[in-house]
C-alpha atoms as a PDB file:
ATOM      1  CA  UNK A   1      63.036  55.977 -24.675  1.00  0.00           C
ATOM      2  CA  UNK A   2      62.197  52.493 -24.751  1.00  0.00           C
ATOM      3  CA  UNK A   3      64.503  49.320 -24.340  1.00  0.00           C
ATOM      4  CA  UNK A   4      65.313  47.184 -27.439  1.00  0.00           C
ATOM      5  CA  UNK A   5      63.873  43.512 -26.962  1.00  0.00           C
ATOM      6  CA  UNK A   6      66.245  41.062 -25.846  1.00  0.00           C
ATOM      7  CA  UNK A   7      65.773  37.559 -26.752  1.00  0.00           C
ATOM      8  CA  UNK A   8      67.237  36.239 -23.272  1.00  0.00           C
ATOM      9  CA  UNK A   9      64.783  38.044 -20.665  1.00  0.00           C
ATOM     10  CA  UNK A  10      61.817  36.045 -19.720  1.00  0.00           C
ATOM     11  CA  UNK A  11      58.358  37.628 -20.790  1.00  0.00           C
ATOM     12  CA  UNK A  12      56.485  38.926 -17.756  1.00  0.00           C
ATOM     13  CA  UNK A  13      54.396  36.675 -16.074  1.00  0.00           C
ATOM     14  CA  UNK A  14      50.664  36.390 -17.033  1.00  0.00           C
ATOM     15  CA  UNK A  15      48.377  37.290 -13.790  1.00  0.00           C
ATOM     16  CA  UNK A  16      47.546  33.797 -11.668  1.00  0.00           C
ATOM     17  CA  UNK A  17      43.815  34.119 -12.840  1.00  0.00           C
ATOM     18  CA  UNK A  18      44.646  34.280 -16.847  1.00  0.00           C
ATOM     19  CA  UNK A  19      46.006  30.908 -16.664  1.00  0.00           C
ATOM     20  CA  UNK A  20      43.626  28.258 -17.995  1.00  0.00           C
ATOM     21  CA  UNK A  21      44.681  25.644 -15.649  1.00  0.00           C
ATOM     22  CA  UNK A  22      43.670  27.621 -12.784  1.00  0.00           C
ATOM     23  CA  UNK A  23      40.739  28.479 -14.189  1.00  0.00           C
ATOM     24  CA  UNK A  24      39.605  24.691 -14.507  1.00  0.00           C
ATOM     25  CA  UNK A  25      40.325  23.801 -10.867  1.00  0.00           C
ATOM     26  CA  UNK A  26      38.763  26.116  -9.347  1.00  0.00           C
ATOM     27  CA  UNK A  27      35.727  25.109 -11.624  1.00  0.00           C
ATOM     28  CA  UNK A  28      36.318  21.337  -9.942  1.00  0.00           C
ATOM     29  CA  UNK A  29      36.453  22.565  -6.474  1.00  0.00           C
ATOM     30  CA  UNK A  30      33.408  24.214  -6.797  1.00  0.00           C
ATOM     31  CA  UNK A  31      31.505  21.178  -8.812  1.00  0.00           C
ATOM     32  CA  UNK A  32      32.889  18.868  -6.291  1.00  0.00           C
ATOM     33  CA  UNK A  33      31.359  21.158  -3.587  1.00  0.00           C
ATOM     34  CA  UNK A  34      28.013  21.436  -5.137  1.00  0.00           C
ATOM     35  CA  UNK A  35      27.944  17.183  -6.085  1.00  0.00           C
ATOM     36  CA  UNK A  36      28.063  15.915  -2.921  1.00  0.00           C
ATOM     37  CA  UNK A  37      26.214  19.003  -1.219  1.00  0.00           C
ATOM     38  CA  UNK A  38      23.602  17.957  -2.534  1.00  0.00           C
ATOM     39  CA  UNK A  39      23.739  14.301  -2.509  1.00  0.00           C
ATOM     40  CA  UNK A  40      25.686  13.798   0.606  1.00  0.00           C
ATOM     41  CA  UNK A  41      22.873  14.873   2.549  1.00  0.00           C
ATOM     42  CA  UNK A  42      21.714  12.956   5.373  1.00  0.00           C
ATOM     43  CA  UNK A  43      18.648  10.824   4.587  1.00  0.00           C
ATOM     44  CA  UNK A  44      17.999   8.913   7.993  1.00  0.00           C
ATOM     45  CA  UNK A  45      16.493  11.250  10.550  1.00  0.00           C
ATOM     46  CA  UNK A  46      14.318  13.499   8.054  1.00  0.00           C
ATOM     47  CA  UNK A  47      13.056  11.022   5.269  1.00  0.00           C
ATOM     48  CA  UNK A  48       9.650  10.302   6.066  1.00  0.00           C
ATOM     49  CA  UNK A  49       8.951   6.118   6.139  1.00  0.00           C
ATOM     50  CA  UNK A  50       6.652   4.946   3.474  1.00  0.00           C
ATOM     51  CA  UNK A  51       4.373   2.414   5.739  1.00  0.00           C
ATOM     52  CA  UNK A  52       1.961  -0.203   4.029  1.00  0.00           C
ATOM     53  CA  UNK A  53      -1.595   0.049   3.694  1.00  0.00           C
ATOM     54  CA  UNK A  54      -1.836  -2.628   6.495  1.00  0.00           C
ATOM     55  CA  UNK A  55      -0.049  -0.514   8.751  1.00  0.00           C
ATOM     56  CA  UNK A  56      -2.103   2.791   8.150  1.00  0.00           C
ATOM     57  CA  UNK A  57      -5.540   3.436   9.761  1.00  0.00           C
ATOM     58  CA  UNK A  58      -8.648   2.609   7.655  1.00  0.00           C
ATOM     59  CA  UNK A  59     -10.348   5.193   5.804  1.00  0.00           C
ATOM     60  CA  UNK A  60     -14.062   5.783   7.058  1.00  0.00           C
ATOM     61  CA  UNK A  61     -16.716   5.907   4.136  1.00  0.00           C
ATOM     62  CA  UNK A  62     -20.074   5.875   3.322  1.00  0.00           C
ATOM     63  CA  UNK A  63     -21.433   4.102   0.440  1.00  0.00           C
ATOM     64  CA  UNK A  64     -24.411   5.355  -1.537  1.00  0.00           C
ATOM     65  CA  UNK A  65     -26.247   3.911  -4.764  1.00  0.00           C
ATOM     66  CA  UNK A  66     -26.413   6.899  -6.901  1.00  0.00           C
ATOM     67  CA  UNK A  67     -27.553   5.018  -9.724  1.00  0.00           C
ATOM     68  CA  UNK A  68     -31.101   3.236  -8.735  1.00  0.00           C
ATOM     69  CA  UNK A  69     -29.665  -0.344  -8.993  1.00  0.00           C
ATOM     70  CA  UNK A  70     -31.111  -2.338  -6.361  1.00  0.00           C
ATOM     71  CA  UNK A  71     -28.515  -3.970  -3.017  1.00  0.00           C
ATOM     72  CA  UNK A  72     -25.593  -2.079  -5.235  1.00  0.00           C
ATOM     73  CA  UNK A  73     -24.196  -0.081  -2.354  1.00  0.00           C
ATOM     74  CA  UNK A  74     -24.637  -3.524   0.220  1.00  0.00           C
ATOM     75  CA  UNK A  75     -22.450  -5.563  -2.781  1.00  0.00           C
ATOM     76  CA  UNK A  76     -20.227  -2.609  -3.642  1.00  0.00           C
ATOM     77  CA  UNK A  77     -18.963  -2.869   0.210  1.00  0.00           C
ATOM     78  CA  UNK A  78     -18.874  -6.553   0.143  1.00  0.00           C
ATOM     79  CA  UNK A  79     -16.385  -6.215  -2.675  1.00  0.00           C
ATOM     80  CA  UNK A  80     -13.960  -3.614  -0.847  1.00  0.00           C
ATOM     81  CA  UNK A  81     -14.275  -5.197   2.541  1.00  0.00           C
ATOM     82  CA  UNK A  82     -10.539  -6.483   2.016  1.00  0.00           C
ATOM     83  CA  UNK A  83      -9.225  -3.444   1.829  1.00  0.00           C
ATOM     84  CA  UNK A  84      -8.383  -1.025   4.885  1.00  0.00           C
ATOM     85  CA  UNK A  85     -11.659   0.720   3.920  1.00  0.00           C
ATOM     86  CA  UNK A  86     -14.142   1.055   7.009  1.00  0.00           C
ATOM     87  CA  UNK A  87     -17.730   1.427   5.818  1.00  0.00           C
ATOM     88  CA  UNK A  88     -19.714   3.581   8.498  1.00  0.00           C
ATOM     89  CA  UNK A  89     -22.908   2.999   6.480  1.00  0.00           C
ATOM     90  CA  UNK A  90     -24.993   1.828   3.281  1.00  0.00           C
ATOM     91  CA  UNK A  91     -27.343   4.197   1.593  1.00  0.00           C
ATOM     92  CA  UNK A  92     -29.244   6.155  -1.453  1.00  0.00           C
ATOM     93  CA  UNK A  93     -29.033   9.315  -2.993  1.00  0.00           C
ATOM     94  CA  UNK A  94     -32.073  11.193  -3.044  1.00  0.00           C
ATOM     95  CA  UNK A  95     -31.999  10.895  -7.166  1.00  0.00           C
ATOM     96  CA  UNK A  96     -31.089   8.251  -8.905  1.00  0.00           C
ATOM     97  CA  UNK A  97     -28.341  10.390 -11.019  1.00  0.00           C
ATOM     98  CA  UNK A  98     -24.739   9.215 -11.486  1.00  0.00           C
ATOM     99  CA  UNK A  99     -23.594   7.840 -14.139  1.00  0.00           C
ATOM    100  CA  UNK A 100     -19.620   8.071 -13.217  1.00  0.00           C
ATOM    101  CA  UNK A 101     -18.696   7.049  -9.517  1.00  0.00           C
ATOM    102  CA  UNK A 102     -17.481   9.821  -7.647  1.00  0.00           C
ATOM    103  CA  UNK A 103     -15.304  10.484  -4.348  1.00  0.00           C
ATOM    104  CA  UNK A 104     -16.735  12.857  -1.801  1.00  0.00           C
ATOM    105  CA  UNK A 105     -14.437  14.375   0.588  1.00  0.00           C
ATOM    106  CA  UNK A 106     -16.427  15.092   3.561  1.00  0.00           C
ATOM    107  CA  UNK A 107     -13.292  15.826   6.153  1.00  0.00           C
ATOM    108  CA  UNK A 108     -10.446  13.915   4.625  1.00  0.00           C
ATOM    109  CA  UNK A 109      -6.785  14.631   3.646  1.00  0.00           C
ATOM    110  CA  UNK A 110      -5.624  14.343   0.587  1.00  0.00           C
ATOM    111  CA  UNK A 111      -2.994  12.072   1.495  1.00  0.00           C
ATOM    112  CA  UNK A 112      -5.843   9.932   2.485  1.00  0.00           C
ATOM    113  CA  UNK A 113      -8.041  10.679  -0.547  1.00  0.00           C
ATOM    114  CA  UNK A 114      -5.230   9.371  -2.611  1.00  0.00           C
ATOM    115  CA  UNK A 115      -5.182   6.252  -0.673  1.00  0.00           C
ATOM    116  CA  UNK A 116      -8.674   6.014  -1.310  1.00  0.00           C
ATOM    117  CA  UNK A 117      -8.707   6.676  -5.024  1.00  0.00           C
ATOM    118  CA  UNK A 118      -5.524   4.075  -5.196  1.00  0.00           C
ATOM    119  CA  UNK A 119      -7.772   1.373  -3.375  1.00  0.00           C
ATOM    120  CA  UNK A 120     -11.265   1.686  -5.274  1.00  0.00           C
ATOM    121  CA  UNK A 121     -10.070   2.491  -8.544  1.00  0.00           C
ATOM    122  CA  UNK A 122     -12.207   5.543  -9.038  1.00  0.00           C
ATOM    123  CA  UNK A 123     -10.404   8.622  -9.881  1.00  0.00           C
ATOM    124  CA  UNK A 124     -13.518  11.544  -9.926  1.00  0.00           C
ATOM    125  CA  UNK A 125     -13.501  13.401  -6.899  1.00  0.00           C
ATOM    126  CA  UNK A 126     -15.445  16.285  -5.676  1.00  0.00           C
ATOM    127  CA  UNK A 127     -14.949  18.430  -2.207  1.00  0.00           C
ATOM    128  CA  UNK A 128     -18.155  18.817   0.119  1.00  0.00           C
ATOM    129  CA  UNK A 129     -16.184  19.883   3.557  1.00  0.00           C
ATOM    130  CA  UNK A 130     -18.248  18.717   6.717  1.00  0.00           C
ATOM    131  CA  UNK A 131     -17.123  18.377   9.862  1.00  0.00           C
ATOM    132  CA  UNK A 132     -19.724  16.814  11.442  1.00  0.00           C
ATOM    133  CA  UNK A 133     -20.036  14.364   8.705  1.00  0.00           C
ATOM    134  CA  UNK A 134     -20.071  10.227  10.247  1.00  0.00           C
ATOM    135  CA  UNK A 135     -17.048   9.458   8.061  1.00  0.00           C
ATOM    136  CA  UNK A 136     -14.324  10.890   6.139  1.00  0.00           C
ATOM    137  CA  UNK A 137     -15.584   9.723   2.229  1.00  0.00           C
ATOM    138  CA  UNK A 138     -18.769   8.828   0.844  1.00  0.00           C
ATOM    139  CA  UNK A 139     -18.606   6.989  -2.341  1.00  0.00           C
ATOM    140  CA  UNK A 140     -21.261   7.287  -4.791  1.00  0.00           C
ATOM    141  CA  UNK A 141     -21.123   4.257  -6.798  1.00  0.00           C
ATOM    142  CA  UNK A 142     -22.819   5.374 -10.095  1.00  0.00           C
ATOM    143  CA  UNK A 143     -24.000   3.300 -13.356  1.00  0.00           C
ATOM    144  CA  UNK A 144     -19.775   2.280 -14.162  1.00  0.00           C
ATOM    145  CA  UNK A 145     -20.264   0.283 -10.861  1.00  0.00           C
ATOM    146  CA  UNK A 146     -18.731  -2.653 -13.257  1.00  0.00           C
ATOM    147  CA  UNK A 147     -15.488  -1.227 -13.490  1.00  0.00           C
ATOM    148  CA  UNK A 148     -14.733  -1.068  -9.470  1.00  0.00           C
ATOM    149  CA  UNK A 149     -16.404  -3.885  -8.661  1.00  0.00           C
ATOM    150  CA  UNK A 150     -13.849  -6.746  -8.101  1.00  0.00           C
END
């Protein structure tokens, strides 16, 4: 049959994993492990370097008047001729039309779309792929000319 209890015996152990102290470092070890796996990574050799404008090639664009106003695409380029914007040439739409300025990509990136957008100011932007386009851009400058003209 079965032994009485007896006050003076120890109790039998409790497994090595049922033991909440056990439990809670192995839950460190592995925290630890995942921290500063991911934030001990090495950021030298493949973190790209954010250059300056200045140091980047200038984006190629032609300027059109989409909006009828006379000498607006000569004075639009006069007012972004600071900027690493090259203009290839000055010209009309066939229609009078626009009355929001618009972006067209002719055979840009988008990295340098966005650098084109962040210069100008003007944030409509339409796709018109052409390789054998003169320049990257054209920019239509439509009736809001006021608000990108500096």
């Amino acid at each position: 049959m079965k032994e009485p209890l007896d006050l003076t015996k120890k109790p039998t152990s409790k497994k090595w994993y049922s033991r909440p102290w056990v439990i809670g470092i192995i839950v460190l070890f592995f925290g630890l492990i995942l921290y500063f796996g991911l934030s001990g990574q090495d950021k030298g050799a493949d973190t790209p370097f954010a250059y300056g404008e200045d140091q980047l090639p200038a984006i190629k664009v032609v300027v059109l008047n989409g909006c009828g106003y006379e000498q607006l695409a000569r004075e639009y380029a006069g007012s972004i001729s600071h900027l690493n914007i090259d203009v290839v040439s000055l010209g009309d739409t066939p229609r009078p039309i626009y009355d929001k300025s618009i972006i067209v990509v002719r055979k840009g990136d988008d990295h340098d779309l966005s650098r084109l957008m962040k210069m100008t100011g003007i944030k409509r932007w339409t796709s018109a792929l052409n390789e054998y386009h003169s320049a990257d851009f054209e920019i239509i400058i439509g009736r809001d000319f006021d608000e990108f003209m500096k």
